[in-house]
C-alpha atoms as a PDB file:
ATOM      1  CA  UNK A   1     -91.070  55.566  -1.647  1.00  0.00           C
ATOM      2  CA  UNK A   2     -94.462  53.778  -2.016  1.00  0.00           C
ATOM      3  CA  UNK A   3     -94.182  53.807  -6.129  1.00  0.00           C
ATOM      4  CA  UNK A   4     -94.385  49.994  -7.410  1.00  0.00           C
ATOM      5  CA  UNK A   5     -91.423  48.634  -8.996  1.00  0.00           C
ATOM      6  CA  UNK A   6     -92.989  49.410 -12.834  1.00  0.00           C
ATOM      7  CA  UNK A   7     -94.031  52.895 -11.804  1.00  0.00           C
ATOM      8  CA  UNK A   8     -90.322  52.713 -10.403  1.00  0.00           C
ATOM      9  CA  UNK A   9     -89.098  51.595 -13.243  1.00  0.00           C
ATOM     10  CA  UNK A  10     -91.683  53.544 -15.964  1.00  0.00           C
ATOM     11  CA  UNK A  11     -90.116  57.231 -14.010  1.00  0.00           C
ATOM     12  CA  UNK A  12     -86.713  56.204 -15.535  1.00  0.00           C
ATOM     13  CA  UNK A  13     -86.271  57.315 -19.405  1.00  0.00           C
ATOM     14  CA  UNK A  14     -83.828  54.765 -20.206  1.00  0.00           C
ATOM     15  CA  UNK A  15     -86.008  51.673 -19.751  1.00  0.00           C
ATOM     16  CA  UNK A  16     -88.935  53.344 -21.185  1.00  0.00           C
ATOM     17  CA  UNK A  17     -88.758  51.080 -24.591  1.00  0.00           C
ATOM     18  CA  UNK A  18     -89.084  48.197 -22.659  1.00  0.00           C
ATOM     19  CA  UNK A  19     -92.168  45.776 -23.248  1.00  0.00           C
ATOM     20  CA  UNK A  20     -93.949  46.248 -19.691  1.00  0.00           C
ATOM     21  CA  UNK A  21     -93.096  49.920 -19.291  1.00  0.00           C
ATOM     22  CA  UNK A  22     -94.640  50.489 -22.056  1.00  0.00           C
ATOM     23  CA  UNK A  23     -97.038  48.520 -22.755  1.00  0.00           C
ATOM     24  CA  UNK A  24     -96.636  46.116 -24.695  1.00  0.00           C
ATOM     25  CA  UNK A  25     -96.795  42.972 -22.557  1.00  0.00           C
ATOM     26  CA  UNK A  26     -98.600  42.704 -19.165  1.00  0.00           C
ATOM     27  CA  UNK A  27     -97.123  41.899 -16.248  1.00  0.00           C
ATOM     28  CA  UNK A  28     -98.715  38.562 -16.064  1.00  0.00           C
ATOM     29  CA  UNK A  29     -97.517  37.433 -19.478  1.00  0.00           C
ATOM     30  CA  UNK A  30     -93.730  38.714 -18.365  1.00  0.00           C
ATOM     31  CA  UNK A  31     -94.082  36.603 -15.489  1.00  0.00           C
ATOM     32  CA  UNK A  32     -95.624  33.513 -16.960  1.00  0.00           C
ATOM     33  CA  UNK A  33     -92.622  33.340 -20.219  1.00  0.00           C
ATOM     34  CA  UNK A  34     -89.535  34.130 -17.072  1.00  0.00           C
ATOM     35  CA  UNK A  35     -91.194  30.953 -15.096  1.00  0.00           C
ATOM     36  CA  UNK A  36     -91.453  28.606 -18.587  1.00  0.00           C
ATOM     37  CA  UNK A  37     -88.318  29.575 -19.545  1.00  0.00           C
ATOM     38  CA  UNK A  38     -86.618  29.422 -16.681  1.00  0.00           C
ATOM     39  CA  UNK A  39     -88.351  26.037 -16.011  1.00  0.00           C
ATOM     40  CA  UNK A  40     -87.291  24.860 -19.665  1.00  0.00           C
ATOM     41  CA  UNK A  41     -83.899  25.878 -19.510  1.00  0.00           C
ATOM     42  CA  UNK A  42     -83.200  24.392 -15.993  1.00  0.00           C
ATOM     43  CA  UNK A  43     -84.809  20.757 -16.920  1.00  0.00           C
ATOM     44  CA  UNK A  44     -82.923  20.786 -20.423  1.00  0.00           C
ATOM     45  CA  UNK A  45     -79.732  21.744 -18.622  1.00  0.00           C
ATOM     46  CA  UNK A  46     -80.112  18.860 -15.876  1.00  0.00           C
ATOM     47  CA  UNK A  47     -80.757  16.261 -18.416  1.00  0.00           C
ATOM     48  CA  UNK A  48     -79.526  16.888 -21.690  1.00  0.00           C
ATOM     49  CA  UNK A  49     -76.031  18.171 -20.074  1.00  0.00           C
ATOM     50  CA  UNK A  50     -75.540  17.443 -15.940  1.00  0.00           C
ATOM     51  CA  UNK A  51     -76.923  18.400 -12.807  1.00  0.00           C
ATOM     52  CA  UNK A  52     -74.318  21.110 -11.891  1.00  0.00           C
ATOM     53  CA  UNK A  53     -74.745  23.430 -14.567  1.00  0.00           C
ATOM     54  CA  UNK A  54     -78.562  23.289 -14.185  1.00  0.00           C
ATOM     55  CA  UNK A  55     -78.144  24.059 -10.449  1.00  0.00           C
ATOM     56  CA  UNK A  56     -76.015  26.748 -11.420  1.00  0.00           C
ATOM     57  CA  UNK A  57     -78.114  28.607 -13.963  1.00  0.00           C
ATOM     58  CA  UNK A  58     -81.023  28.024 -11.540  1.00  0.00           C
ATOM     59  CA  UNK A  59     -78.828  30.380  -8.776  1.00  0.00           C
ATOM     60  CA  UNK A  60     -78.343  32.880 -11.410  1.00  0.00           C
ATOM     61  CA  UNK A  61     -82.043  33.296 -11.134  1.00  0.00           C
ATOM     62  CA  UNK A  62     -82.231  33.316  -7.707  1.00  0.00           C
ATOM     63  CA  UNK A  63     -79.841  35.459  -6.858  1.00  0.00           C
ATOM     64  CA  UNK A  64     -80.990  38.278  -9.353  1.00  0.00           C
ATOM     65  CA  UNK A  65     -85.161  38.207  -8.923  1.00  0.00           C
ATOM     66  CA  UNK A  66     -84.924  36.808  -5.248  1.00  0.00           C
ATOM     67  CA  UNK A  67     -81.716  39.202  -3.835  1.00  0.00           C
ATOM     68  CA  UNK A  68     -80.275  41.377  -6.179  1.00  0.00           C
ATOM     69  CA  UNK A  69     -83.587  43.365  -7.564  1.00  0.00           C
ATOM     70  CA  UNK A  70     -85.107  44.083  -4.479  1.00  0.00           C
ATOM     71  CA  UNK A  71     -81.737  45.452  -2.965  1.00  0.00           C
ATOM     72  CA  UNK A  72     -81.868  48.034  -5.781  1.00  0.00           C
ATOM     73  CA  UNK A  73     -84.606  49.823  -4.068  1.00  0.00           C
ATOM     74  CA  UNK A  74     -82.699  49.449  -1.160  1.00  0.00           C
ATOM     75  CA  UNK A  75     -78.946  50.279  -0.900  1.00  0.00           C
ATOM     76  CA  UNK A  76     -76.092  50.860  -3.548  1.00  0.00           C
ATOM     77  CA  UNK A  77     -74.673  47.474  -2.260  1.00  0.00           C
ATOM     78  CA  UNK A  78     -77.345  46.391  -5.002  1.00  0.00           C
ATOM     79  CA  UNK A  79     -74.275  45.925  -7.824  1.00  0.00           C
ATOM     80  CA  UNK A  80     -72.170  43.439  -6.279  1.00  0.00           C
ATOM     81  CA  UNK A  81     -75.440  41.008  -5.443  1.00  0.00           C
ATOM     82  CA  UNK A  82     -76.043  41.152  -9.069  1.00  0.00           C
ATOM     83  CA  UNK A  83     -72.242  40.632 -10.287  1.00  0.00           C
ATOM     84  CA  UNK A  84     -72.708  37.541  -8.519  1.00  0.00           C
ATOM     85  CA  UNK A  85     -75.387  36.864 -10.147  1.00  0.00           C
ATOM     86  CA  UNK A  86     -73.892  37.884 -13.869  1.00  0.00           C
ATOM     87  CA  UNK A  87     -70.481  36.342 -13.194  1.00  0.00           C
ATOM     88  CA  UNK A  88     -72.079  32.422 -12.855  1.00  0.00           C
ATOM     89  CA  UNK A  89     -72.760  31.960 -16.831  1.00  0.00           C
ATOM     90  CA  UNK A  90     -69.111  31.227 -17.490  1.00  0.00           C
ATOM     91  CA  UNK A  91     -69.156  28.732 -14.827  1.00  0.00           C
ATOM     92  CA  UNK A  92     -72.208  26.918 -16.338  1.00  0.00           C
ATOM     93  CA  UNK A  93     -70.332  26.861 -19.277  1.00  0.00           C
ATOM     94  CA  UNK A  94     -67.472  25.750 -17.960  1.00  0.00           C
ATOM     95  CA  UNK A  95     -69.614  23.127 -15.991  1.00  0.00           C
ATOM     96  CA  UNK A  96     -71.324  22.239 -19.171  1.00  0.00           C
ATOM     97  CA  UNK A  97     -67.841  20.862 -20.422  1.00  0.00           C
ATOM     98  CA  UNK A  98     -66.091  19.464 -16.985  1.00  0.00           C
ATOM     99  CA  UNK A  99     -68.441  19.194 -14.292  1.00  0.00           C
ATOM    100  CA  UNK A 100     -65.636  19.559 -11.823  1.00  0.00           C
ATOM    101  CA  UNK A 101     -65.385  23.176 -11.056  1.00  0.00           C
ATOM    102  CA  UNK A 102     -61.567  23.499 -10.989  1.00  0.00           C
ATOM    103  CA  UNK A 103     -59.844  26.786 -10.222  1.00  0.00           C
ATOM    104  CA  UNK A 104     -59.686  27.753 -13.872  1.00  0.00           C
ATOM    105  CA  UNK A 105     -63.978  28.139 -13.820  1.00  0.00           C
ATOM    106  CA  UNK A 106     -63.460  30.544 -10.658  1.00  0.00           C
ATOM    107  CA  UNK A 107     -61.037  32.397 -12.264  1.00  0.00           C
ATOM    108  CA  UNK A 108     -63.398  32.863 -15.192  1.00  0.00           C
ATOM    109  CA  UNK A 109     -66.324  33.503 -12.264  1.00  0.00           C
ATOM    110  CA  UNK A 110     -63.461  36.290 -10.753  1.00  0.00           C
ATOM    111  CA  UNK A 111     -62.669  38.134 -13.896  1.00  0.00           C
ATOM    112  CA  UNK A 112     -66.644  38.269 -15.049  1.00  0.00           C
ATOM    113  CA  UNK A 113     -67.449  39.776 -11.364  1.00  0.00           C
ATOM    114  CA  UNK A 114     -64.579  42.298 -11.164  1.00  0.00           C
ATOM    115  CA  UNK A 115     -65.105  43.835 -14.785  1.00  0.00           C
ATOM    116  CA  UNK A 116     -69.150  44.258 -14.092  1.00  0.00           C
ATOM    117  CA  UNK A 117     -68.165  47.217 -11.312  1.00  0.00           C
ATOM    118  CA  UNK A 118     -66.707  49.369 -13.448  1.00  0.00           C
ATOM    119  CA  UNK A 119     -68.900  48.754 -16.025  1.00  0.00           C
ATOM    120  CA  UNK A 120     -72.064  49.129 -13.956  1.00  0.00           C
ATOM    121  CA  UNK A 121     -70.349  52.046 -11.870  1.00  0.00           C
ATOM    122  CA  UNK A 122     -70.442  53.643 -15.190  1.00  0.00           C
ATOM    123  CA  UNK A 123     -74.236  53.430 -15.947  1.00  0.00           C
ATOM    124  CA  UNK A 124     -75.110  54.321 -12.632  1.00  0.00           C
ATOM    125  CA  UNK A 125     -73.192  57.559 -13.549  1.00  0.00           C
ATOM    126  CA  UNK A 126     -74.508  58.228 -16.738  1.00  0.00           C
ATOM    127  CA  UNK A 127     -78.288  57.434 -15.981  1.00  0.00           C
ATOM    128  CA  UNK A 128     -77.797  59.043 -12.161  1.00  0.00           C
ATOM    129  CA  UNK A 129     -80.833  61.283 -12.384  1.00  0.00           C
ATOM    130  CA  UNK A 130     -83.280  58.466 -14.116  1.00  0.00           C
ATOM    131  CA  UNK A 131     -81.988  56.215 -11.061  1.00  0.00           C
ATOM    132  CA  UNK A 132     -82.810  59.212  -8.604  1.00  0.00           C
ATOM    133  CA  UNK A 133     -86.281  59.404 -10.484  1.00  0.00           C
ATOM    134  CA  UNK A 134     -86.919  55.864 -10.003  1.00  0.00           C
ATOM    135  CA  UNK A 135     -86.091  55.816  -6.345  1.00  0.00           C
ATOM    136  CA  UNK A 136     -83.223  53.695  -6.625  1.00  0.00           C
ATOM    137  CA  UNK A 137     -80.344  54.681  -4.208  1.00  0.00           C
ATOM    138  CA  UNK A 138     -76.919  53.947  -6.501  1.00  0.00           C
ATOM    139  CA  UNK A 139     -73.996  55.368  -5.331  1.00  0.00           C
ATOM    140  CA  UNK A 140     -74.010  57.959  -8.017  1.00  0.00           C
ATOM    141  CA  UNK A 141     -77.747  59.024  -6.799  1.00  0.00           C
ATOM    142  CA  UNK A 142     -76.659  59.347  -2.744  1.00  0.00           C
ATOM    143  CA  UNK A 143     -73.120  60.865  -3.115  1.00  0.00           C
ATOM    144  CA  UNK A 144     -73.712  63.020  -6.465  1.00  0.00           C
ATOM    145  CA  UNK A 145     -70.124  64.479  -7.082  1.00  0.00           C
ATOM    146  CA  UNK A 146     -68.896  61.570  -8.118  1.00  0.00           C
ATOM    147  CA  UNK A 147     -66.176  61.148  -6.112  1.00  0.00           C
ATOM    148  CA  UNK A 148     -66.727  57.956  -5.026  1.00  0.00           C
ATOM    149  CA  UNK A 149     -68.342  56.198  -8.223  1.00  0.00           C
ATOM    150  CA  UNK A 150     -64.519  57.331  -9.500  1.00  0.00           C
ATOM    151  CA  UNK A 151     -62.820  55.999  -6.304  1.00  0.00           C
ATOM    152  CA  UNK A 152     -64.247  52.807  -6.378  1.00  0.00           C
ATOM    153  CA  UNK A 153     -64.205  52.750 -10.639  1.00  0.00           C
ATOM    154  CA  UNK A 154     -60.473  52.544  -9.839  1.00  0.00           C
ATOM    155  CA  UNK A 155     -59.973  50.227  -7.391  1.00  0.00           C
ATOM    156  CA  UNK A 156     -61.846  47.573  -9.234  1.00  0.00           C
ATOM    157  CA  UNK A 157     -60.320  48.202 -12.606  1.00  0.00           C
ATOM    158  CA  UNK A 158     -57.234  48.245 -10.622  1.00  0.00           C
ATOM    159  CA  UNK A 159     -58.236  44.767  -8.889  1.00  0.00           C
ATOM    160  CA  UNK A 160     -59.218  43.369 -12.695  1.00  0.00           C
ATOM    161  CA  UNK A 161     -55.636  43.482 -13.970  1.00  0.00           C
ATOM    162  CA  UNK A 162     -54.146  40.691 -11.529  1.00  0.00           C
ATOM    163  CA  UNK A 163     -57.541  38.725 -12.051  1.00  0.00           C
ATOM    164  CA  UNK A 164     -57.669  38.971 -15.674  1.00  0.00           C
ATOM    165  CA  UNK A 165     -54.231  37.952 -15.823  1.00  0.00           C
ATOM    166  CA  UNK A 166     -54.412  34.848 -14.112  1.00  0.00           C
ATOM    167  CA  UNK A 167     -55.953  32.404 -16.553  1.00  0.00           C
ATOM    168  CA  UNK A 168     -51.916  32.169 -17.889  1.00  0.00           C
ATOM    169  CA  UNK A 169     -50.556  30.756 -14.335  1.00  0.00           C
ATOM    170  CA  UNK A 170     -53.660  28.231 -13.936  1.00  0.00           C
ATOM    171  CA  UNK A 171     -52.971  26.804 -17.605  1.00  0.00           C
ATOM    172  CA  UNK A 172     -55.967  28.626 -19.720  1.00  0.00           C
ATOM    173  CA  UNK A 173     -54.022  31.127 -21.460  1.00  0.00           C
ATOM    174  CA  UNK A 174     -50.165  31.760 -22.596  1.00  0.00           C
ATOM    175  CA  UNK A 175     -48.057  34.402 -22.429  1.00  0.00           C
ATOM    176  CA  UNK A 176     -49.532  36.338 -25.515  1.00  0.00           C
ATOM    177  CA  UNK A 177     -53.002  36.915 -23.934  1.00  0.00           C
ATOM    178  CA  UNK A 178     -51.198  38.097 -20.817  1.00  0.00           C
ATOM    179  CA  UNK A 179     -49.777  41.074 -22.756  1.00  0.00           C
ATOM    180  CA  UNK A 180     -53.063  41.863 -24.378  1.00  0.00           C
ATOM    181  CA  UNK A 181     -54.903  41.307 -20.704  1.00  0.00           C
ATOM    182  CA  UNK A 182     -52.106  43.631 -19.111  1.00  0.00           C
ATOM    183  CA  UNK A 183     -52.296  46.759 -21.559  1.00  0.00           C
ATOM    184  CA  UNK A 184     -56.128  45.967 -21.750  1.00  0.00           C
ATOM    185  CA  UNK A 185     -56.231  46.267 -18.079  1.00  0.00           C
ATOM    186  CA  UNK A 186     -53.967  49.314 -17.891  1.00  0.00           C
ATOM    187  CA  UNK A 187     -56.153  51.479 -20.791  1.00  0.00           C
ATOM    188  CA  UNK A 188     -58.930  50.652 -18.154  1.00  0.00           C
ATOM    189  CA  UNK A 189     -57.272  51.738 -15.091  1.00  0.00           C
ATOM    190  CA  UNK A 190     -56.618  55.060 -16.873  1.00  0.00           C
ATOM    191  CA  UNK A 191     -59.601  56.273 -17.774  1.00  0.00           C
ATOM    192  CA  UNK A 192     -61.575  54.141 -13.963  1.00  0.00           C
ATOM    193  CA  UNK A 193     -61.566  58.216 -13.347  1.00  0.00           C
ATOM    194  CA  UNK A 194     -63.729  59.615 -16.290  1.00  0.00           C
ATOM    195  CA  UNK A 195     -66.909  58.511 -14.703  1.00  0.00           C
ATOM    196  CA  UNK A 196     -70.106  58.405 -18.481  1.00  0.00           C
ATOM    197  CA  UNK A 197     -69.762  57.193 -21.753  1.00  0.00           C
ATOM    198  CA  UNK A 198     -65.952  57.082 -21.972  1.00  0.00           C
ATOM    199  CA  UNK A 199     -65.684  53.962 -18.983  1.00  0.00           C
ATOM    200  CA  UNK A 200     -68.785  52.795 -20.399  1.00  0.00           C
ATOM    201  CA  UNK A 201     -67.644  52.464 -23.819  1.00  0.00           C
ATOM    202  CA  UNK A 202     -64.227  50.894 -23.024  1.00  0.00           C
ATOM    203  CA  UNK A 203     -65.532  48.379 -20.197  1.00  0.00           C
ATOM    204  CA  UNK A 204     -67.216  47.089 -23.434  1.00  0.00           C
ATOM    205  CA  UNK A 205     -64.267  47.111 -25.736  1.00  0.00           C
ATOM    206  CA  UNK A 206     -62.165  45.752 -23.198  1.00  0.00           C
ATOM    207  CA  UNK A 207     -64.464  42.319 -22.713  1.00  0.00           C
ATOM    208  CA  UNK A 208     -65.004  41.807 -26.001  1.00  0.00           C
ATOM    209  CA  UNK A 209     -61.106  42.064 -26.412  1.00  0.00           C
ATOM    210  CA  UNK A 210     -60.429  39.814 -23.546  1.00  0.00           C
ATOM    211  CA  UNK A 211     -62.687  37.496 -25.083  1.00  0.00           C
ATOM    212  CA  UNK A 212     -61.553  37.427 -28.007  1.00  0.00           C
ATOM    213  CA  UNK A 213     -57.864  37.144 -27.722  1.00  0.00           C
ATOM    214  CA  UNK A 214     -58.798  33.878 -25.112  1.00  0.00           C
ATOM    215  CA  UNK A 215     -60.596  32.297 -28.200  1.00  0.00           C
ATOM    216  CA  UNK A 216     -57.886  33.075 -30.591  1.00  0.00           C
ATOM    217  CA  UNK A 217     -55.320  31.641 -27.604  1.00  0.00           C
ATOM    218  CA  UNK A 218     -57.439  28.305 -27.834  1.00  0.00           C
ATOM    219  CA  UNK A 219     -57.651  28.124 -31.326  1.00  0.00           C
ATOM    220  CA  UNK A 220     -53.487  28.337 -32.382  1.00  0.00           C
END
């Protein structure tokens, strides 16, 4: 396809209320607040906190505008650049705290990266023919019976369980959140096969749980 990446992106109803598609910013002005803020954020990071976690939140950047969104145009491959690039946050956080990234910030980097497939897997499903209009090649789009969005739906809910389990045997979690992380994770390994709104809605559910018994582990 020749189309531009806004008439790409404009073809595709489910981004239509967005500011560029339609109309409501310019391109320029999008471009000129991404660069000041990512500019502001970087500099406040690296001297009001440390060095690392402004070099980190600068390779979230990267990786996304420079890698992961012109790979969506080009192969289905596209997802895991960008759950690289949407699994760092944690680690900035986590770098934020204890600039020594320790094994406990990768497992928070592993269990971030492994739930976005699923979750992403799932959109690509439900918004196949707005990524077909759009010229974007997601799995869903190049093998359309699903069959493979469902295979590999499994195998990374499947992979999440050991992952998200893992913060109790590196000293971040006990053996309460381990219970909640393993029924979690087996709710989501059950329904890795009903590719739409069902995965969608639970790969939602299921971080916000995760989340939320960690904080409650920390707090008693």
């Amino acid at each position: 396809s020749t189309r531009s990446p806004r008439a790409a992106t404009a073809s595709s109803a489910s981004f239509h209320s967005r500011a560029i598609v339609a109309g409501r910013m310019k391109k320029g002005e999008a471009f000129f607040i991404a660069i000041a803020l990512g500019v502001i954020g970087g500099v406040w990071l690296w001297f009001a906190v440390n060095a690392i976690s402004a070099l980190l939140a600068a390779s979230t950047i990267v990786i996304y505008v420079v890698i992961y969104t012109p790979l969506k145009r080009r192969t289905a491959w596209c997802t895991l650049v960008g759950a690289v690039s949407g699994a760092i946050p944690p680690v900035v956080g986590w770098a934020a705290a204890n600039p020594r990234l320790t094994l406990g910030a990768w497992v928070l980097f592993a269990i971030l990266f492994t739930w976005q497939m699923p979750h992403f897997l799932a959109i690509a499903w439900m918004y196949r023919d707005d990524y077909a209009a759009a010229g974007m090649p997601m799995l869903p789009v190049i093998e359309p019976d699903g069959r493979r969005t469902a295979q590999q739906a499994l195998v990374y809910a499947a992979a999440l369980w050991p992952v998200s389990v893992m913060p109790a045997f590196v000293g971040l979690a006990s053996a309460p959140y381990t219970v909640v992380a393993t029924v979690l994770g087996f709710v989501l390994i059950a329904l890795a096969v009903c590719n739409g709104p069902l995965l969608y809605d639970y790969t939602l559910i299921y971080k916000g749980s995760l989340n939320g018994t960690v904080l409650v582990n920390e707090i008693f």
